[in-house]
Protein backbone atom coordinates (compact mmCIF):
# COMPACT_ATOMS: atom_id res chain seq x y z
CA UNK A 1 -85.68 -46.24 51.02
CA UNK A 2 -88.02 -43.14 51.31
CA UNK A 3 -87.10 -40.38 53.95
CA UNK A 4 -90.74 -38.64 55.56
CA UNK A 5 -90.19 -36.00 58.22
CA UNK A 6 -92.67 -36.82 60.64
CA UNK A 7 -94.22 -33.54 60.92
CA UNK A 8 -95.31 -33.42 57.27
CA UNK A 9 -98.09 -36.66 58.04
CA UNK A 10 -101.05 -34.60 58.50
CA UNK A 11 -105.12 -35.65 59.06
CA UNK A 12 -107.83 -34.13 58.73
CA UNK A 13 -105.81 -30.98 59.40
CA UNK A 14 -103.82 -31.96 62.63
CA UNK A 15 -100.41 -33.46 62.87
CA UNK A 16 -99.81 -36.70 63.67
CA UNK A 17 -96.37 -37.57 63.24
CA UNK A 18 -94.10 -37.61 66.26
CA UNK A 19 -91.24 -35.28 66.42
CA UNK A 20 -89.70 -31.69 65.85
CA UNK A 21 -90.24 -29.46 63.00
CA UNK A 22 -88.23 -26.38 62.19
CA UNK A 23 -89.72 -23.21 63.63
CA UNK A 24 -89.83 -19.33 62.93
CA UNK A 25 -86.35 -18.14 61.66
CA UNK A 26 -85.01 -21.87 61.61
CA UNK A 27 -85.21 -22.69 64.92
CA UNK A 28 -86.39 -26.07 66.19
CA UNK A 29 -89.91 -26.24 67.33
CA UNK A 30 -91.61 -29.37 69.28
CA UNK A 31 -94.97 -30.11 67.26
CA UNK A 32 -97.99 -29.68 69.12
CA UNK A 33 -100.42 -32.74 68.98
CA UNK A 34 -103.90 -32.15 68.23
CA UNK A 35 -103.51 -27.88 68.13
CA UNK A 36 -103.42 -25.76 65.17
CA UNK A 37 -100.45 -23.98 64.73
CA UNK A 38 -101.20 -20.34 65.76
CA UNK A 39 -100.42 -17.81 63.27
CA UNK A 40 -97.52 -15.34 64.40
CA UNK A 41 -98.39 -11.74 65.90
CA UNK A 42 -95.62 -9.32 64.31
CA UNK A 43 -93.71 -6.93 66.86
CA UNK A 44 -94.84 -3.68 67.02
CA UNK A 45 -93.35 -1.60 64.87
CA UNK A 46 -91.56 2.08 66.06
CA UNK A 47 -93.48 4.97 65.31
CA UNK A 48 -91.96 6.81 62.84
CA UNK A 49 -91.06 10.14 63.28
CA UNK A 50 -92.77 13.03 61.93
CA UNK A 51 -89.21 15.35 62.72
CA UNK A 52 -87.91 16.81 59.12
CA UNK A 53 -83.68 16.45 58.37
CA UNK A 54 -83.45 20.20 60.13
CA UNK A 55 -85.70 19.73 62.90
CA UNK A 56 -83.42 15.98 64.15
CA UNK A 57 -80.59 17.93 63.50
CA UNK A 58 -81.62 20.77 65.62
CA UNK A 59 -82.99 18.32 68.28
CA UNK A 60 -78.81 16.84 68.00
CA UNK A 61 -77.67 20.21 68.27
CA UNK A 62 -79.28 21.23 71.30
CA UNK A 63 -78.33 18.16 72.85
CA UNK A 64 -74.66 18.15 72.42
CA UNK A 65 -75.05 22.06 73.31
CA UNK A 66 -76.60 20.72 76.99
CA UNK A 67 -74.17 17.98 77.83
CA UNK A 68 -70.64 19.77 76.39
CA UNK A 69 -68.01 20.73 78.77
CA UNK A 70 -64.24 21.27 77.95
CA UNK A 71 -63.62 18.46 80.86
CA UNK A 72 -61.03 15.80 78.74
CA UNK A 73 -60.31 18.33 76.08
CA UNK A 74 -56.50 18.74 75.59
CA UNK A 75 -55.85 22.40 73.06
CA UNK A 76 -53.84 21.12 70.23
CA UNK A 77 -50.49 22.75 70.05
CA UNK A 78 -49.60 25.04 67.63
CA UNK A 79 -46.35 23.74 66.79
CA UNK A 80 -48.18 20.84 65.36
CA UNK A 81 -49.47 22.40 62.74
CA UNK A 82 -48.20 24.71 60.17
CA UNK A 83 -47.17 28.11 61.31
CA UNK A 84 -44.58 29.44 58.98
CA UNK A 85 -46.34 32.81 59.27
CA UNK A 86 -47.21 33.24 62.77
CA UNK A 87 -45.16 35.50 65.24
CA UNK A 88 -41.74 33.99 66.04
CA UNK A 89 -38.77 34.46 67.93
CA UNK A 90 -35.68 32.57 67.43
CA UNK A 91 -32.70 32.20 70.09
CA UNK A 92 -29.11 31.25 69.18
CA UNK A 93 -26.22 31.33 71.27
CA UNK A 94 -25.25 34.88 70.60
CA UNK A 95 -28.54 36.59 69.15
CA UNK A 96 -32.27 37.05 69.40
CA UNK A 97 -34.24 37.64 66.31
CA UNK A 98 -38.37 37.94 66.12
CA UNK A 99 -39.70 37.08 62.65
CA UNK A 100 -41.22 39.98 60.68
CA UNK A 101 -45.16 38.46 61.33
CA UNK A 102 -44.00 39.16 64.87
CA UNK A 103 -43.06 42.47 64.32
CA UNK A 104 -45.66 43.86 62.25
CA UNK A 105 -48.43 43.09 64.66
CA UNK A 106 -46.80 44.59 67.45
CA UNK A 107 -48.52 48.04 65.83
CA UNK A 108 -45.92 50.57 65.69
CA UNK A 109 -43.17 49.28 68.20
CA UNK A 110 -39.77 50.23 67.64
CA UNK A 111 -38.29 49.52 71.00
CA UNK A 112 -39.13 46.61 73.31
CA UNK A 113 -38.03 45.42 77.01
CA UNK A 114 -37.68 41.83 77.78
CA UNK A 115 -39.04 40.89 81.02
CA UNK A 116 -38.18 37.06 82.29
CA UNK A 117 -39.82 34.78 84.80
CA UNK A 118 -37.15 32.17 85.66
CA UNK A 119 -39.75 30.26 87.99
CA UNK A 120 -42.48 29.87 85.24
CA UNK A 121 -40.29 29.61 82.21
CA UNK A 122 -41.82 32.93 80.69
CA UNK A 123 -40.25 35.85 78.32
CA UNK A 124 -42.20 38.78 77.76
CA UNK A 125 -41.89 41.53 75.00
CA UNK A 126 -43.51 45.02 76.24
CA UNK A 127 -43.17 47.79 73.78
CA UNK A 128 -41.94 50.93 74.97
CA UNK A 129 -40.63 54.54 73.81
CA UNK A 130 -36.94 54.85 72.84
CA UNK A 131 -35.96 56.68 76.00
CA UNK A 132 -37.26 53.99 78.01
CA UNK A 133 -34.69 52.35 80.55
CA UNK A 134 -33.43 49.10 78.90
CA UNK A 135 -35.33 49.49 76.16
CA UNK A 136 -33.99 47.28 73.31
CA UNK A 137 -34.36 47.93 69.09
CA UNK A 138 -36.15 45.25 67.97
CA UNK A 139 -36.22 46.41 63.92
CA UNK A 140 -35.10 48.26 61.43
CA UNK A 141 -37.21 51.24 59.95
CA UNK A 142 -37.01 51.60 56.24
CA UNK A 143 -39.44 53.65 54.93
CA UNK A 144 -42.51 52.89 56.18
CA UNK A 145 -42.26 49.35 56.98
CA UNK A 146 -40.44 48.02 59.76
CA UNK A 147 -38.03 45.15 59.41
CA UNK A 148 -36.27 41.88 61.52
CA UNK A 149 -33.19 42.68 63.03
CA UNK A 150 -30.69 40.16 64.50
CA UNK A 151 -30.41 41.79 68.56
CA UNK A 152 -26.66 40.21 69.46
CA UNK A 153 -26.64 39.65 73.29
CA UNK A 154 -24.71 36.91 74.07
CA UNK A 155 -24.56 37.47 78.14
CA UNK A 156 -28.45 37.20 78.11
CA UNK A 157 -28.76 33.77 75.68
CA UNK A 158 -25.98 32.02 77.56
CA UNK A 159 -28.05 32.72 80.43
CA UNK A 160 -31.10 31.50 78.55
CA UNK A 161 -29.54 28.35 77.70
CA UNK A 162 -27.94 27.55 81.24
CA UNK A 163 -31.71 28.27 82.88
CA UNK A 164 -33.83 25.66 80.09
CA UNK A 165 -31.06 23.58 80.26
CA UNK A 166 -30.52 24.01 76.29
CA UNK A 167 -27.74 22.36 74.02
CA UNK A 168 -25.43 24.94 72.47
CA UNK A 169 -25.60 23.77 69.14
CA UNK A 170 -29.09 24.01 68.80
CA UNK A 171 -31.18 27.30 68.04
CA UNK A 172 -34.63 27.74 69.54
CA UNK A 173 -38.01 28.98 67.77
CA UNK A 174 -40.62 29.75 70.00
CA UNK A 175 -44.06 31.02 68.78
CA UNK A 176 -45.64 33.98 70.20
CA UNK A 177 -48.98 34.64 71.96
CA UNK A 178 -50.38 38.26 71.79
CA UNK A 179 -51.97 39.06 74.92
CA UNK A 180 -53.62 42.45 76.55
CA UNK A 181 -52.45 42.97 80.23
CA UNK A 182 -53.24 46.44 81.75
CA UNK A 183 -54.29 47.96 78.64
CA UNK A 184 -51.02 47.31 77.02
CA UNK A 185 -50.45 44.38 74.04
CA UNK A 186 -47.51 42.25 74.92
CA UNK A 187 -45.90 39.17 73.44
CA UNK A 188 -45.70 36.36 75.45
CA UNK A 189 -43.41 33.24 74.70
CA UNK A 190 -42.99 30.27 77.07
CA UNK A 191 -39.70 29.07 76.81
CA UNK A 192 -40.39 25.54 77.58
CA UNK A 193 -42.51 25.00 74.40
CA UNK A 194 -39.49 25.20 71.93
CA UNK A 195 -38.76 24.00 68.92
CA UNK A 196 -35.03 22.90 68.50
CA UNK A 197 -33.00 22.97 65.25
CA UNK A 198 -29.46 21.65 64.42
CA UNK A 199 -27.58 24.05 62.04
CA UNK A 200 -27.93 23.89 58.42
CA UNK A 201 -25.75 22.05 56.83
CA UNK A 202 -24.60 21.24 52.88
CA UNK A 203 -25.58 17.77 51.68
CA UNK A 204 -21.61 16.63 50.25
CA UNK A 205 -23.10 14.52 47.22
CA UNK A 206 -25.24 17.53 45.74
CA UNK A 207 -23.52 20.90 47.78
CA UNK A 208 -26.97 22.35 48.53
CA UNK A 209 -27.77 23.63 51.55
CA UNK A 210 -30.34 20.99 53.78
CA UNK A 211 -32.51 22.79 56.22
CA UNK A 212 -32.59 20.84 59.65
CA UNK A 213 -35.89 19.72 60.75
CA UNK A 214 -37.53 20.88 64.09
CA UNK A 215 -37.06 18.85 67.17
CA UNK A 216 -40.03 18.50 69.97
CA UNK A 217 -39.63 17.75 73.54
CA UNK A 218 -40.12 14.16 74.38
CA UNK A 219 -43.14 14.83 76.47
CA UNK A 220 -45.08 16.51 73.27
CA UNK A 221 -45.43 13.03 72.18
CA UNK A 222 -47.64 11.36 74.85
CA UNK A 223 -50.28 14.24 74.28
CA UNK A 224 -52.27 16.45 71.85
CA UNK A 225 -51.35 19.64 74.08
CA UNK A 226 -52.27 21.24 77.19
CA UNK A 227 -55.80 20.50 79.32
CA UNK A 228 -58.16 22.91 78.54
CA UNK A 229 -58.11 24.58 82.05
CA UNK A 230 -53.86 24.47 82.43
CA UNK A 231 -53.91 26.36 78.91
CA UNK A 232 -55.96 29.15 80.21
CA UNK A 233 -53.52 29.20 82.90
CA UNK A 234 -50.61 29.15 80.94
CA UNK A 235 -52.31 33.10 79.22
CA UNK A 236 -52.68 34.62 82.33
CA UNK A 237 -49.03 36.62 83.78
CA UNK A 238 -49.00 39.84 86.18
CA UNK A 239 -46.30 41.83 85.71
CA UNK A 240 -45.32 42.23 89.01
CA UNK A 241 -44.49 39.03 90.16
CA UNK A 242 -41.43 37.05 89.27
CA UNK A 243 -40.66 39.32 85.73
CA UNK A 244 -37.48 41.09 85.59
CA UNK A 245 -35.53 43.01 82.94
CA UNK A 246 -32.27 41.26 81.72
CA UNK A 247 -29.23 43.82 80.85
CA UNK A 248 -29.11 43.68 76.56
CA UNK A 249 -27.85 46.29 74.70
CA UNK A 250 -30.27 48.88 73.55
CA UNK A 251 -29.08 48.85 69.61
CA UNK A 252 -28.72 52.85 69.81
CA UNK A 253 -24.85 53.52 69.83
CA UNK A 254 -23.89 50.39 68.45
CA UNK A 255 -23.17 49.61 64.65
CA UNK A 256 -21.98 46.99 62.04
CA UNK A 257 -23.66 44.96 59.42
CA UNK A 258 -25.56 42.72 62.66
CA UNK A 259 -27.48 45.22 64.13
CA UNK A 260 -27.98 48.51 61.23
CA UNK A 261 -29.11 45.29 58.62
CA UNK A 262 -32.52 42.92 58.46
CA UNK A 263 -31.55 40.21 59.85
CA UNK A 264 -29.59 37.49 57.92
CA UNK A 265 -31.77 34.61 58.83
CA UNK A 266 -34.85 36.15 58.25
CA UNK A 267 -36.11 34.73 55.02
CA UNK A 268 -34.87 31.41 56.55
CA UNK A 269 -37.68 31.45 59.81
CA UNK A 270 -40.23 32.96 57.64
CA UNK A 271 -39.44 29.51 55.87
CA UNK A 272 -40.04 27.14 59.04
């Protein structure tokens, strides 16, 4: 038996089978008796734009320029990212030591006071002449370069360590943030965004020496870093509220290997 699709029958130029045909883009279309199909109108097409490549992306530019706003931006942290060679200070539970990067862009600092905020979790390092009252040796001059020293002040880490909470057997790096205040460059750390490290430690099947990795507070992990706004926050101090001087000895009239010598871990934190 022989299939015909009803709307192939045509006479005379009109259709008169009964039935559906298939329509534009394969859809199903009910024949119209005794009408000639009317030819499709296209859509109208987009102009097309006369812009070059640099003028669109100028024209993006300017846009994004209008509508940006740090609103929703979080600063990445530093500690995320490799800083082997930026200013450092690391805390143990007997000694202070600031990495030579730290140091040498201090200008020509020899002696330093510590000032602590225990409300705001702050420690800042103010330069100041030798004479100065609890001023504090912070390197050793050889030459004309200036060197890491390990400061030994046990009363003022144990104190450290009680205030941040701060498991003994961990050391602390913190990075440092060179800021003007007053005229004057200071360091500032914050001592809540720490790095912690277990002691190094001798692998027993090949006797070398494995360095510990860095440990982050749990609360680094739910963000990229601070809002935009709290991290300007976080820059600003004033010297004159909530800082005090701890008691550490100055370095002048004592002696031994710890405080006359670079400091022994030295190469290690410019390693970390």
């Amino acid at each position: 038996m022989e299939y015909v699709q009803p709307w192939s029958q045509q006479r005379n130029g009109f259709q008169t089978g009964v039935g559906y045909r298939p329509g534009p883009g394969g859809g199903i279309q009910r024949p119209s008796h005794g009408v000639n199909p009317q030819p499709s109108v296209p859509a109208p097409q987009p102009a097309r734009s006369t812009l070059t490549r640099e003028e669109r992306q100028e024209a993006k530019r300017l846009a994004e320029e209008a509508n940006f706003s740090f609103d929703g931006y979080q600063v990445v942290r530093r500690e995320f990212m490799s800083h082997r060679f930026d200013p450092a200070m690391t805390i143990r539970g007997n000694s202070i030591t600031f990495n030579n990067s730290c140091i040498s862009k201090l200008e020509d600092a020899t002696y330093i006071q510590f000032l602590i905020n225990p409300e705001e979790r702050k420690l800042a390092i103010r330069p100041c002449d030798e004479g100065a009252r609890d001023a504090v040796r912070w390197c050793v001059i050889r030459g004309d370069k200036r060197k890491s020293r390990e400061i030994s002040c046990r009363p003022f880490t144990t104190k450290l360590y009680e205030l941040m909470g701060w498991e003994s057997m961990y050391r602390y790096k913190l990075q440092g943030m060179r800021i003007t205040y007053q005229g004057e460059c200071l360091y500032l750390f914050d001592l809540s965004a720490q790095e912690a490290f277990l002691p190094q430690f001798k692998d027993p099947e090949t006797g070398k020496r494995v360095r510990a990795q860095p440990v982050l507070p749990k609360e680094w992990i739910e963000s990229f870093g601070l809002p935009y706004d709290e991290h300007i926050a976080s820059t600003q101090i004033d010297l004159s509220e909530g800082f005090i001087s701890p008691d550490i000895p100055s370095g002048k009239e004592e002696t031994g290997d710890t405080l006359d010598t670079p400091a022994v871990y030295e190469t290690l934190e410019e390693n970390e």
